[in-house]
C-alpha atoms as a PDB file:
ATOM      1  CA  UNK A   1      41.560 -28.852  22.137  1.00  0.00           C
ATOM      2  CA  UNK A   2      43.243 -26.029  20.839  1.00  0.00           C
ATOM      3  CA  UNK A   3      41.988 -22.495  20.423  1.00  0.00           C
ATOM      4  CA  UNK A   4      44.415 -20.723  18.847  1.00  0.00           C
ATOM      5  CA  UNK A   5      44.887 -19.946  15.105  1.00  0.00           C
ATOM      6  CA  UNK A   6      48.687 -20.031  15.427  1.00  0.00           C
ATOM      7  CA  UNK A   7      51.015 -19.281  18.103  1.00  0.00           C
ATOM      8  CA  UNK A   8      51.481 -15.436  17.291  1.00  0.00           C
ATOM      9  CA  UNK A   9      47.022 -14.636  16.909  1.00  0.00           C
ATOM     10  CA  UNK A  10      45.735 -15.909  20.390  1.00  0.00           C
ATOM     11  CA  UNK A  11      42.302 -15.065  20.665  1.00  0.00           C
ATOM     12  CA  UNK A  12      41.170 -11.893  22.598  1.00  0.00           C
ATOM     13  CA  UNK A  13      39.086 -12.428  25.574  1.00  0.00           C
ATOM     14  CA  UNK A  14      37.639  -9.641  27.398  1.00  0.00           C
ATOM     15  CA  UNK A  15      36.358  -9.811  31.260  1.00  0.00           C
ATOM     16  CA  UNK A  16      34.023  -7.644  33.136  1.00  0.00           C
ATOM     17  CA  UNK A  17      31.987  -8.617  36.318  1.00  0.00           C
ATOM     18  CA  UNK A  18      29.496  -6.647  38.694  1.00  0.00           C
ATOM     19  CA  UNK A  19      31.695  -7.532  41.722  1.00  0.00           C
ATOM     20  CA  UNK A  20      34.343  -5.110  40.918  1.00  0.00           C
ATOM     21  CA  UNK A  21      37.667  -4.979  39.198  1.00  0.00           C
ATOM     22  CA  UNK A  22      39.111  -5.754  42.837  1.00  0.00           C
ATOM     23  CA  UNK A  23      36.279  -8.872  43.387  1.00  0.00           C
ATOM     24  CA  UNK A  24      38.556 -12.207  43.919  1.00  0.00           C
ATOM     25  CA  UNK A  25      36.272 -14.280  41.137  1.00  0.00           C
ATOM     26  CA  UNK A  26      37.868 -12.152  38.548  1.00  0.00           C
ATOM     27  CA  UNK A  27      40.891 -11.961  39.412  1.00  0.00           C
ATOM     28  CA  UNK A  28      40.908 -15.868  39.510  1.00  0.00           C
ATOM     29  CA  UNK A  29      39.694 -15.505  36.428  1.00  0.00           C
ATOM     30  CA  UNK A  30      42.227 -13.682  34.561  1.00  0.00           C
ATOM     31  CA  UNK A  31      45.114 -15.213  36.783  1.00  0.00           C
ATOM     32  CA  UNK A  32      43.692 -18.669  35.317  1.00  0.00           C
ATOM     33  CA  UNK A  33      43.426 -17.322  31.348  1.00  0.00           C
ATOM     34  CA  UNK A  34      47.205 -15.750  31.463  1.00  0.00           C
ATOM     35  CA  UNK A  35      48.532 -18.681  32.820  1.00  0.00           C
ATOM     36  CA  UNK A  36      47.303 -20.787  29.989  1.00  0.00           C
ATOM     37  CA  UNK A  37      49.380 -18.721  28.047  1.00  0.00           C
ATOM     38  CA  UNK A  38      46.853 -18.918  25.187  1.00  0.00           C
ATOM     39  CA  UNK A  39      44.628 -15.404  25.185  1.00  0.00           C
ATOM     40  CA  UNK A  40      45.020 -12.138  25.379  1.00  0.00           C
ATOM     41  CA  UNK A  41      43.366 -10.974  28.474  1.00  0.00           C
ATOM     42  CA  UNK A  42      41.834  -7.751  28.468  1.00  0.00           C
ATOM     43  CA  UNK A  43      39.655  -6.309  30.954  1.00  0.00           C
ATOM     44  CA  UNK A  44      36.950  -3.603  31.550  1.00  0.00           C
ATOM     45  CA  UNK A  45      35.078  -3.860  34.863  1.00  0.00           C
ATOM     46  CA  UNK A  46      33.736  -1.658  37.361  1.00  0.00           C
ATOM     47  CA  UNK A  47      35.552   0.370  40.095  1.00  0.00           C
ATOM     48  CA  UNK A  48      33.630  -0.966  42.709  1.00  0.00           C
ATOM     49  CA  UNK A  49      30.541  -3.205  43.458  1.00  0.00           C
ATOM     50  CA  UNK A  50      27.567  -3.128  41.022  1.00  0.00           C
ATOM     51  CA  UNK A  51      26.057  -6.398  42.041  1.00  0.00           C
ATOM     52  CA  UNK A  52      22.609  -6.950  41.453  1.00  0.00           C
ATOM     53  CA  UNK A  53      22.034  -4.054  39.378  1.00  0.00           C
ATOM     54  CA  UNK A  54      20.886  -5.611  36.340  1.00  0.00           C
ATOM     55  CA  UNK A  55      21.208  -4.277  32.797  1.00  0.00           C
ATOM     56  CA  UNK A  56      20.730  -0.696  33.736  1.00  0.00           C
ATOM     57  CA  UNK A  57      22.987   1.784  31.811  1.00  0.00           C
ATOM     58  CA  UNK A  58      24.922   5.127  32.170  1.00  0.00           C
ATOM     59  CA  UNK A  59      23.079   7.607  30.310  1.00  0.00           C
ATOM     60  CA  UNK A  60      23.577  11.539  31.611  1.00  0.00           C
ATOM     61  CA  UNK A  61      26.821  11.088  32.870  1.00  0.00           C
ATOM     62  CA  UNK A  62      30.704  10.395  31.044  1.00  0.00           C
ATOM     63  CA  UNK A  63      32.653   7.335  32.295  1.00  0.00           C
ATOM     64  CA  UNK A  64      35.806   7.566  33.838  1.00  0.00           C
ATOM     65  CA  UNK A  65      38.366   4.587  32.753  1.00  0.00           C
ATOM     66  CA  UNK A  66      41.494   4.515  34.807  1.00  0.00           C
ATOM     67  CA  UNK A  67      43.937   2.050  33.849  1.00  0.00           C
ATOM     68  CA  UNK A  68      45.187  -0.456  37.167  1.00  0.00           C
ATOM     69  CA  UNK A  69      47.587  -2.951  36.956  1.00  0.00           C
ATOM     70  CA  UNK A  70      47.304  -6.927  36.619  1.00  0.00           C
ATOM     71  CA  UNK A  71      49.421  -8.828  35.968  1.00  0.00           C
ATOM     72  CA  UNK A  72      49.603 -10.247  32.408  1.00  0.00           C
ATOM     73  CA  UNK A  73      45.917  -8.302  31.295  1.00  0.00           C
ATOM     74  CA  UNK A  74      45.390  -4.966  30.091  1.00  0.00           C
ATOM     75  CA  UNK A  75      42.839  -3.926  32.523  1.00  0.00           C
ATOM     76  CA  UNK A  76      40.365  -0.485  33.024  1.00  0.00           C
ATOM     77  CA  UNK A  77      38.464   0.683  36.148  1.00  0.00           C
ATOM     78  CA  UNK A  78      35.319   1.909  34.600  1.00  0.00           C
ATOM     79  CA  UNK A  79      32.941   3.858  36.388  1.00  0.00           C
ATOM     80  CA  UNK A  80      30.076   2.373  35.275  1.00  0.00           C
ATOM     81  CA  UNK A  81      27.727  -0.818  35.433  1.00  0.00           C
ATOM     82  CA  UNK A  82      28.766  -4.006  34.064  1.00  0.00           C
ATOM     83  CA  UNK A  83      26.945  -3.500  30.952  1.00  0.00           C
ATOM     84  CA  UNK A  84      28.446   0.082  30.297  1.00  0.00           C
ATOM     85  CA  UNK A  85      31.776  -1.870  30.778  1.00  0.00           C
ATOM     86  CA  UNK A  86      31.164  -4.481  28.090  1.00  0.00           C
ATOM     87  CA  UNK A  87      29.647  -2.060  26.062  1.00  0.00           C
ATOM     88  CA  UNK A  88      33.080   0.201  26.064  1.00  0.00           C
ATOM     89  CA  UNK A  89      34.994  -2.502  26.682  1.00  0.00           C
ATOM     90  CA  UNK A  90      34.678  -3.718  22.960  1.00  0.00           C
ATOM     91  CA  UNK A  91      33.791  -0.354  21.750  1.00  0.00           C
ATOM     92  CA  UNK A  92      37.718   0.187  20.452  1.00  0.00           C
ATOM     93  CA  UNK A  93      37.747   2.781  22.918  1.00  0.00           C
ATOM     94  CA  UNK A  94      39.684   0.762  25.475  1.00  0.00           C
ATOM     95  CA  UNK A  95      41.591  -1.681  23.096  1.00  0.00           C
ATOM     96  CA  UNK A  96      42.417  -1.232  19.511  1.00  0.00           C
ATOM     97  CA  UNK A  97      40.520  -4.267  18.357  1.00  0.00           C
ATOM     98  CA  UNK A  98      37.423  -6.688  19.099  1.00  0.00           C
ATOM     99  CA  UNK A  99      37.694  -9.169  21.329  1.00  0.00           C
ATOM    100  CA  UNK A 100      36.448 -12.778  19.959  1.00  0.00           C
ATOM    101  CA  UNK A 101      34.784 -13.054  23.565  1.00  0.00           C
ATOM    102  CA  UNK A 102      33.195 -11.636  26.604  1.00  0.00           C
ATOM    103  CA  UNK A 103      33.501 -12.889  29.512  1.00  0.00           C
ATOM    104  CA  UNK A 104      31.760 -11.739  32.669  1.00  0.00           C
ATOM    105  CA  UNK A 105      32.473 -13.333  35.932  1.00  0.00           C
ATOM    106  CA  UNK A 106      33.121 -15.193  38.105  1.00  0.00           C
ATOM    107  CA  UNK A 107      30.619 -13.681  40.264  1.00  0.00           C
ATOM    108  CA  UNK A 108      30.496 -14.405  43.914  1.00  0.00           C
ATOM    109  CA  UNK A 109      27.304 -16.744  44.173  1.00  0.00           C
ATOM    110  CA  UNK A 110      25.150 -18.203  41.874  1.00  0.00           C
ATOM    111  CA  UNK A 111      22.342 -16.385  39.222  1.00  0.00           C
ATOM    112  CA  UNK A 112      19.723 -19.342  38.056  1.00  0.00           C
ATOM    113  CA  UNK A 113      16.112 -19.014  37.659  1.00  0.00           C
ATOM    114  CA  UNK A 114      14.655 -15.339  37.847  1.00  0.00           C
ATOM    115  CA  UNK A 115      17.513 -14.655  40.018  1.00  0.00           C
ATOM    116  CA  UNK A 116      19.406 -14.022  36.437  1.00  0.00           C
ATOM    117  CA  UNK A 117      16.965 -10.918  35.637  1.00  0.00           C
ATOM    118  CA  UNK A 118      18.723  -9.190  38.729  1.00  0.00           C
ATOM    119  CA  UNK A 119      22.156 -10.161  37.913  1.00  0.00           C
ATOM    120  CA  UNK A 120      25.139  -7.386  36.854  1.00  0.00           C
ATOM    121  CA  UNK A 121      27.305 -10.424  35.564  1.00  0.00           C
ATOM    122  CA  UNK A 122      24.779 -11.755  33.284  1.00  0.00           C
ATOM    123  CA  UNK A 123      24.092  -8.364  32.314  1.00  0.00           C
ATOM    124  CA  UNK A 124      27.529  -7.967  31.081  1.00  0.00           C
ATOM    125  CA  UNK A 125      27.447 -10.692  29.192  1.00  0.00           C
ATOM    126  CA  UNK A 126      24.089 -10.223  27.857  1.00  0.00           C
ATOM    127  CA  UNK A 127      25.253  -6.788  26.437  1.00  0.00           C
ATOM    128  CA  UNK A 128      28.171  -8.373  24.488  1.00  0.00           C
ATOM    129  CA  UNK A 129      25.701 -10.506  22.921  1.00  0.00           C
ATOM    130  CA  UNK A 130      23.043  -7.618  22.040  1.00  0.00           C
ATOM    131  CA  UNK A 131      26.110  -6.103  19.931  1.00  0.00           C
ATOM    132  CA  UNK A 132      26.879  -9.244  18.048  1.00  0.00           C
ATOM    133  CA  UNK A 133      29.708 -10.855  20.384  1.00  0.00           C
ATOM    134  CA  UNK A 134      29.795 -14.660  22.132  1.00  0.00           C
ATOM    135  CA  UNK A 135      29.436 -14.337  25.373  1.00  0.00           C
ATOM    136  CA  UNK A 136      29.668 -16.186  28.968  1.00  0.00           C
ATOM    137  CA  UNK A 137      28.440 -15.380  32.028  1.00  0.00           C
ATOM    138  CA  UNK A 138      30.640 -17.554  35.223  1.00  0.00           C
ATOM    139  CA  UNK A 139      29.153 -17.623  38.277  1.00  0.00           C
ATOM    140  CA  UNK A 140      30.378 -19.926  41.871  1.00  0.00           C
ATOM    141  CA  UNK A 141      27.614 -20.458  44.147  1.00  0.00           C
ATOM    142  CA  UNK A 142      29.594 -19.024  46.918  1.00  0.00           C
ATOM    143  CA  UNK A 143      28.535 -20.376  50.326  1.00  0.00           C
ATOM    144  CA  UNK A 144      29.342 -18.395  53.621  1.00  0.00           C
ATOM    145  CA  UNK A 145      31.012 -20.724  56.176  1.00  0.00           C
ATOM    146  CA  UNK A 146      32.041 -23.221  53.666  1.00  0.00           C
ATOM    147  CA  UNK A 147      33.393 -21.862  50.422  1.00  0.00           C
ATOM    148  CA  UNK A 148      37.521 -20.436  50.290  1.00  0.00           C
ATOM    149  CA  UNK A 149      39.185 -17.962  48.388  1.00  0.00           C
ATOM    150  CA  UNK A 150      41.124 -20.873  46.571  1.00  0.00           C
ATOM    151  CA  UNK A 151      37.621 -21.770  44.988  1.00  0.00           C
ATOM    152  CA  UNK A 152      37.331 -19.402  42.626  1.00  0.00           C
ATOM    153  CA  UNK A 153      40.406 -20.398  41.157  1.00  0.00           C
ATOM    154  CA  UNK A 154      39.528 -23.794  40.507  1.00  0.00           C
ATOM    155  CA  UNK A 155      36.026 -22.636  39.488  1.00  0.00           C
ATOM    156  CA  UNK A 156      38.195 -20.784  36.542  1.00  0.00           C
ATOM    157  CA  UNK A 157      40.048 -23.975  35.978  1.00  0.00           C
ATOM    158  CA  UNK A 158      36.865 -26.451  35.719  1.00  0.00           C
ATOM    159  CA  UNK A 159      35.395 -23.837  32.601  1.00  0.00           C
ATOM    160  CA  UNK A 160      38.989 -23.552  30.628  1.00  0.00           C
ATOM    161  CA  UNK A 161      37.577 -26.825  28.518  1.00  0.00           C
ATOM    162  CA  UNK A 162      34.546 -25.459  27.448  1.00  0.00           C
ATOM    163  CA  UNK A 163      36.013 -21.713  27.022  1.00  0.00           C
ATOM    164  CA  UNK A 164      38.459 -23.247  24.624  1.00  0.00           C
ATOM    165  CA  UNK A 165      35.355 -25.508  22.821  1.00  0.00           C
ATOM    166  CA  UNK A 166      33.739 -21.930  22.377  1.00  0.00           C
ATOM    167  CA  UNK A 167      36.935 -20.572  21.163  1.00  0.00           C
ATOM    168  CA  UNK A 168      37.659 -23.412  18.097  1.00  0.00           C
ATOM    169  CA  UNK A 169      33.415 -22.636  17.027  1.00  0.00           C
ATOM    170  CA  UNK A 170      34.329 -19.029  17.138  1.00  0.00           C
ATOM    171  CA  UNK A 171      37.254 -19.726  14.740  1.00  0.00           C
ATOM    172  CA  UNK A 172      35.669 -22.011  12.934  1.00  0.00           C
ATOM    173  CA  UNK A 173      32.479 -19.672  12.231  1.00  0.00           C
ATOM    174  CA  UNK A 174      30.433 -22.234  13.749  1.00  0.00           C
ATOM    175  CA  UNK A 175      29.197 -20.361  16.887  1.00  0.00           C
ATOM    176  CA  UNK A 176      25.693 -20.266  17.218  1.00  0.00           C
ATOM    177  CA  UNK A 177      25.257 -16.086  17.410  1.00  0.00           C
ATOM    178  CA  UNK A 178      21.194 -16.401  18.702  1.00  0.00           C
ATOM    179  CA  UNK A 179      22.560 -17.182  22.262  1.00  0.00           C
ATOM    180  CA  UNK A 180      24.719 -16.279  24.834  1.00  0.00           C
ATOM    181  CA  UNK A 181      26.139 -19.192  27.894  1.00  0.00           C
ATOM    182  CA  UNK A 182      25.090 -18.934  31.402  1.00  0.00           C
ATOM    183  CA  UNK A 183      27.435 -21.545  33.319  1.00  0.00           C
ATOM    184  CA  UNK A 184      27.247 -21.701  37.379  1.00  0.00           C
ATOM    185  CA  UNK A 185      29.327 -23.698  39.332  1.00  0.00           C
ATOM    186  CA  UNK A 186      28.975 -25.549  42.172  1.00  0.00           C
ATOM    187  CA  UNK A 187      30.116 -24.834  45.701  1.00  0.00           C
ATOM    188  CA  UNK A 188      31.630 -27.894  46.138  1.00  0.00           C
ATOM    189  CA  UNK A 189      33.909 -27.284  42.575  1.00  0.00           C
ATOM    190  CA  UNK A 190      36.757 -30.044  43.406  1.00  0.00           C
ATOM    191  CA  UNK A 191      33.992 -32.584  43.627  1.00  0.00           C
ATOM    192  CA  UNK A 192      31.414 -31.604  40.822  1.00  0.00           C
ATOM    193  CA  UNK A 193      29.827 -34.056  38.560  1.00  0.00           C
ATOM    194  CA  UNK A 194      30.732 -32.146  35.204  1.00  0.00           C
ATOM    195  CA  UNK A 195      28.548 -30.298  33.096  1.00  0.00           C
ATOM    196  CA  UNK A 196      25.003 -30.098  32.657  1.00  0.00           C
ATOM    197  CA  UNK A 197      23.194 -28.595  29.878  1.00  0.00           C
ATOM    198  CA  UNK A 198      20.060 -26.877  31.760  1.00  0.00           C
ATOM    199  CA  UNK A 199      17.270 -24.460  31.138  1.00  0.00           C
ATOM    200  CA  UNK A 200      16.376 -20.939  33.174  1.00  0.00           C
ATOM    201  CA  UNK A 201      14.016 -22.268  35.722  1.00  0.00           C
ATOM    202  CA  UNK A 202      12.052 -20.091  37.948  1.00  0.00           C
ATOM    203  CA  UNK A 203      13.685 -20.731  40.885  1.00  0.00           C
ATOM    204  CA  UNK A 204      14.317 -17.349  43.218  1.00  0.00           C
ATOM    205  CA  UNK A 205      14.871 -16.566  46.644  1.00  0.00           C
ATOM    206  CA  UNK A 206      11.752 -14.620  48.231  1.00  0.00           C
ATOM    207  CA  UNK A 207      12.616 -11.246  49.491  1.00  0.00           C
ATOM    208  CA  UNK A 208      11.101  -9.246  51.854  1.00  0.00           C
ATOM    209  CA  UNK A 209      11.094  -5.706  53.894  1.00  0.00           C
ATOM    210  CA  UNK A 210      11.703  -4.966  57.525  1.00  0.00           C
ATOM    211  CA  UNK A 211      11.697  -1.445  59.251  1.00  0.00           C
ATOM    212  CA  UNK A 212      14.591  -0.109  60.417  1.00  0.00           C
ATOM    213  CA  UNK A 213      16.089   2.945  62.819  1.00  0.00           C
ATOM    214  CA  UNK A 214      19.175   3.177  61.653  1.00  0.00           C
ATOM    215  CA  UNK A 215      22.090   2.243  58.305  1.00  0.00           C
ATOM    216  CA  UNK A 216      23.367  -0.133  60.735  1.00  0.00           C
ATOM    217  CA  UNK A 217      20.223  -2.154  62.238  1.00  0.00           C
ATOM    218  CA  UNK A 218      19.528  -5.629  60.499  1.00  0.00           C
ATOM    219  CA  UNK A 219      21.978  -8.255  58.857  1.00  0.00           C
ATOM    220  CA  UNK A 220      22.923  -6.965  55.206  1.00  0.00           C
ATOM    221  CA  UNK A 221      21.820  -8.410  51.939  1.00  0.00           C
ATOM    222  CA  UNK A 222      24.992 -10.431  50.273  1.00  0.00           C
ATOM    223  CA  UNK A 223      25.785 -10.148  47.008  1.00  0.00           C
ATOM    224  CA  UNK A 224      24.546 -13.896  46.797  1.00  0.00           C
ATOM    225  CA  UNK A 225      21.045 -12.845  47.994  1.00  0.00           C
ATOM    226  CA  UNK A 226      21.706 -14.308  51.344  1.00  0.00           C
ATOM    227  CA  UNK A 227      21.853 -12.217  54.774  1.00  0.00           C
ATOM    228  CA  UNK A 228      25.154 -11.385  56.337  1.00  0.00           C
ATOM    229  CA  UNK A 229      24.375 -12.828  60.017  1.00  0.00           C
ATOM    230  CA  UNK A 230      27.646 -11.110  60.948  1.00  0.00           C
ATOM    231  CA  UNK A 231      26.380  -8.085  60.359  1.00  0.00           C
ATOM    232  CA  UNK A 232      23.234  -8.118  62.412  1.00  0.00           C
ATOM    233  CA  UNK A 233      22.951  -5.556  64.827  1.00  0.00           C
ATOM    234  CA  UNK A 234      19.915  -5.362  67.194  1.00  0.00           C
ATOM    235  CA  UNK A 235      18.277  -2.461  68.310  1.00  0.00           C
ATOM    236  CA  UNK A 236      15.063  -1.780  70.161  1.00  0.00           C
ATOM    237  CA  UNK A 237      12.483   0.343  68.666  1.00  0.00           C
ATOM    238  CA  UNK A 238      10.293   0.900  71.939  1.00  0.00           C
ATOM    239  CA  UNK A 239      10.199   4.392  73.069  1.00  0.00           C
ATOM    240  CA  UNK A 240      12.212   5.637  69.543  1.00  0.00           C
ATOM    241  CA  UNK A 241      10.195   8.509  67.631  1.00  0.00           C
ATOM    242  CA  UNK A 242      10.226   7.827  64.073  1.00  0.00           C
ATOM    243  CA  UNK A 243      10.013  10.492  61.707  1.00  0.00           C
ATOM    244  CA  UNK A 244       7.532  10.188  58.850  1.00  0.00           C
ATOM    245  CA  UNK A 245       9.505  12.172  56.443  1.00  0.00           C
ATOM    246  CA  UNK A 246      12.934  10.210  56.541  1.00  0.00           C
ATOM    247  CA  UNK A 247      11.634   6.036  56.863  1.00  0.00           C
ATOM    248  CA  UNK A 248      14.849   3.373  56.793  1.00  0.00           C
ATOM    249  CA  UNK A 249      14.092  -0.287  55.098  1.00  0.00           C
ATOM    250  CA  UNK A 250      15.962  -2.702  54.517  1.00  0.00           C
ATOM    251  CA  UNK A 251      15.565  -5.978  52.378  1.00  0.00           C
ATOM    252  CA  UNK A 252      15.613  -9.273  54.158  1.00  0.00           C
ATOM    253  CA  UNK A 253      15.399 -12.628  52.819  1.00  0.00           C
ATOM    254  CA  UNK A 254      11.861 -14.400  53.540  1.00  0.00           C
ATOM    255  CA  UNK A 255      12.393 -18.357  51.851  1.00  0.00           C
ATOM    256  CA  UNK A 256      12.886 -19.570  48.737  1.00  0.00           C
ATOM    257  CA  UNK A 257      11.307 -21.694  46.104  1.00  0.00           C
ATOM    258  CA  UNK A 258      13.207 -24.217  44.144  1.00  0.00           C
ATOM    259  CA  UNK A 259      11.866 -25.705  40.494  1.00  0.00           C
ATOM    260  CA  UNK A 260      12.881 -29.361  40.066  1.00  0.00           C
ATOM    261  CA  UNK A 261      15.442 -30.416  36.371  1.00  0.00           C
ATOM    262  CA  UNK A 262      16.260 -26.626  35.999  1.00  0.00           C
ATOM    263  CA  UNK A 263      19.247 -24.862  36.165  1.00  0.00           C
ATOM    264  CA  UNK A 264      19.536 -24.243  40.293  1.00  0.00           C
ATOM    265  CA  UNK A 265      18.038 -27.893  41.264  1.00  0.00           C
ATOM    266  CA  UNK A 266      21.116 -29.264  39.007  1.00  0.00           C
ATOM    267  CA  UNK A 267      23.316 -26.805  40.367  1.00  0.00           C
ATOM    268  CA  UNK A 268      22.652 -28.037  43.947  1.00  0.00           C
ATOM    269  CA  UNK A 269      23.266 -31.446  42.608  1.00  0.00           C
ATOM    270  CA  UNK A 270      26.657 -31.123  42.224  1.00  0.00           C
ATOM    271  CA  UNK A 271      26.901 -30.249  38.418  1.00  0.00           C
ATOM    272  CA  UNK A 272      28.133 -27.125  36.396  1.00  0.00           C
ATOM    273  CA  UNK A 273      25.185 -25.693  34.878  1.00  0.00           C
ATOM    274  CA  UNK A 274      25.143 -24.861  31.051  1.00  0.00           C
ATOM    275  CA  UNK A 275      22.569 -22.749  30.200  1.00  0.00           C
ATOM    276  CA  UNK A 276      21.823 -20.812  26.455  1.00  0.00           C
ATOM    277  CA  UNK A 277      19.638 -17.507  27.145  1.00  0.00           C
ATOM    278  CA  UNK A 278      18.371 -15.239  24.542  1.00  0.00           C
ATOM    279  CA  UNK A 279      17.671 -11.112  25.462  1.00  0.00           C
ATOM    280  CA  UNK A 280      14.371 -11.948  24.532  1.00  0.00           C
ATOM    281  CA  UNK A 281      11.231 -12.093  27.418  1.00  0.00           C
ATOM    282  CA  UNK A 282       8.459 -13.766  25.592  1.00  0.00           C
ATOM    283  CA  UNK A 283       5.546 -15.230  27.813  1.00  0.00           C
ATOM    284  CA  UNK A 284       4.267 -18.538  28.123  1.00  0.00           C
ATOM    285  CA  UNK A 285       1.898 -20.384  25.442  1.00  0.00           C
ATOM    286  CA  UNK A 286      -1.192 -19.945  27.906  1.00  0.00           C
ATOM    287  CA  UNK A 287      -0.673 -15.879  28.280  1.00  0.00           C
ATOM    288  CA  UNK A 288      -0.825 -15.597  24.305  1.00  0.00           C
ATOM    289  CA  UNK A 289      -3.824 -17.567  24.224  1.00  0.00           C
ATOM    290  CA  UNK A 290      -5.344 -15.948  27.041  1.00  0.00           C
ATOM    291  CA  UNK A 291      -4.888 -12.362  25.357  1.00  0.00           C
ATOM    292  CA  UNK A 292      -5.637 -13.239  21.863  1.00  0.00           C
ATOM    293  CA  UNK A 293      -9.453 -13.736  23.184  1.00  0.00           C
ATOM    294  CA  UNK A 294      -9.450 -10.800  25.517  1.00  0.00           C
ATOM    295  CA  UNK A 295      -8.258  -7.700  23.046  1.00  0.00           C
ATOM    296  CA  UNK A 296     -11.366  -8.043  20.868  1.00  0.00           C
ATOM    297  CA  UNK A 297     -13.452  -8.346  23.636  1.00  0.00           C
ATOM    298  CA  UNK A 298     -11.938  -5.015  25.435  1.00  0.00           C
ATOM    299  CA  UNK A 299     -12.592  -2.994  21.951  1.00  0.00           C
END
């Protein structure tokens, strides 16, 4: 299927993450779109790690963009969250046009169920699509243990057919605009099942708090919500005065609840999720109902 209007207009594609300009998803990413030799590759992502820090904004503060250098892309550091860097990013700040779409991955791990409320690299897509742009958000369920390097790249690789299906709507004007795409793929990418149109399910990993003496006691939360065994260091508390002024937590991961023919349980299965969202966070049938008999009761 080809995207392109004719060999000299390739379609502009912009990519941001939360992972960082530096983060290996992305660069697989953008390696994988220049080699196509089909798009012009621009990118605006963050100077360093912004996982899990949701749609929040830069508001006091000016944004430093310093341009770095990969190859075949015209690429900013931004210091900013992902959704400041989408938001500049096709702000004609940056670049001298529009891109015709956003893309913001490939993060490292997977965002399904509420776990996409948290997520930077949905974010960044979701603020493309607030101002009016299509929009994807690529995620790998990264595994510890089990997932390489090399997987990212043929993560990219497995979503090139349906970038270029969004690409030929785009052209064609017949890109639904009351959506944006939320696609995860699996950990086992050479072997997945193709894609799956899903739903957000309310899947989530259950978090939790532990006490701690010191920056370096406990394993560290991963940017896939799982714990860094690695990183675990012990240390005994007995006989260690704790001041009540200055308190050290740190988050630990507690279980996890999995919703059956959602987005995660078909992720698991093997498939690359496909999943529309909206900006919108309208509650369920039941809550309305509930309400609508309790406000003239309260008055």
């Amino acid at each position: 299927m080809d995207c392109c209007v004719d060999g000299g207009n390739r379609p502009k594609i912009l990519v941001t993450n939360d992972d960082g300009i530096d983060a290996p998803g992305l660069q697989a990413l953008v390696r994988v779109l220049v080699s196509t030799n089909r798009y012009e590759v621009l990118v605006s992502a963050p100077d360093s790690e912004k996982s899990a820090v949701s749609h929040s904004i830069t508001w006091r503060n000016p944004l430093s963009a310093k341009r770095v250098n990969i190859d075949g892309a015209t690429a900013f550091a931004i210091s900013g969250t992902p959704a400041d860097c989408a938001s500049l990013g096709i702000s004609k700040m940056l670049f001298p046009s529009v891109p015709d779409l956003v893309i913001s991955g490939i993060n490292m791990g997977s965002n399904c169920g509420y776990h996409i409320v948290y997520s930077g690299t949905v974010a960044g897509a979701r603020e493309a699509f607030l101002n009016g742009l299509p929009s994807i958000s690529l995620s790998y369920d990264w595994v510890g243990g089990t997932s390489k390097i090399q997987d990212y790249t043929l993560a990219a690789e497995a979503c090139l057919p349906i970038i270029n299906a969004v690409l030929v709507e785009i052209r064609n004007k017949t890109y639904p605009e009351k959506c944006f795409l939320n696609i995860d793929i699996p950990t086992d990418v050479a072997n997945h099942k193709g894609y799956k149109l899903t739903q957000q399910g309310k899947s989530i990993v259950k978090m939790g708090w532990r006490q701690v003496i010191s920056e370096k006691q406990g394993a560290k939360m991963l940017s896939t919500m799982t714990m860094d065994t690695n990183s675990s260091t012990s240390m005994d508390m007995d006989g260690v005065a704790l001041s009540q002024e200055h308190l050290l937590y740190r988050r630990e991961v507690r279980g996890g609840y999995v919703e059956d023919n959602t987005d995660y349980h078909a992720l698991q299965q093997g498939y690359i999720t496909v999943t529309p969202l909206g900006a919108l966070s309208n509650a369920e049938t039941d809550c309305q109902a509930f309400f609508k008999e309790l406000l003239p009761s309260a008055l």
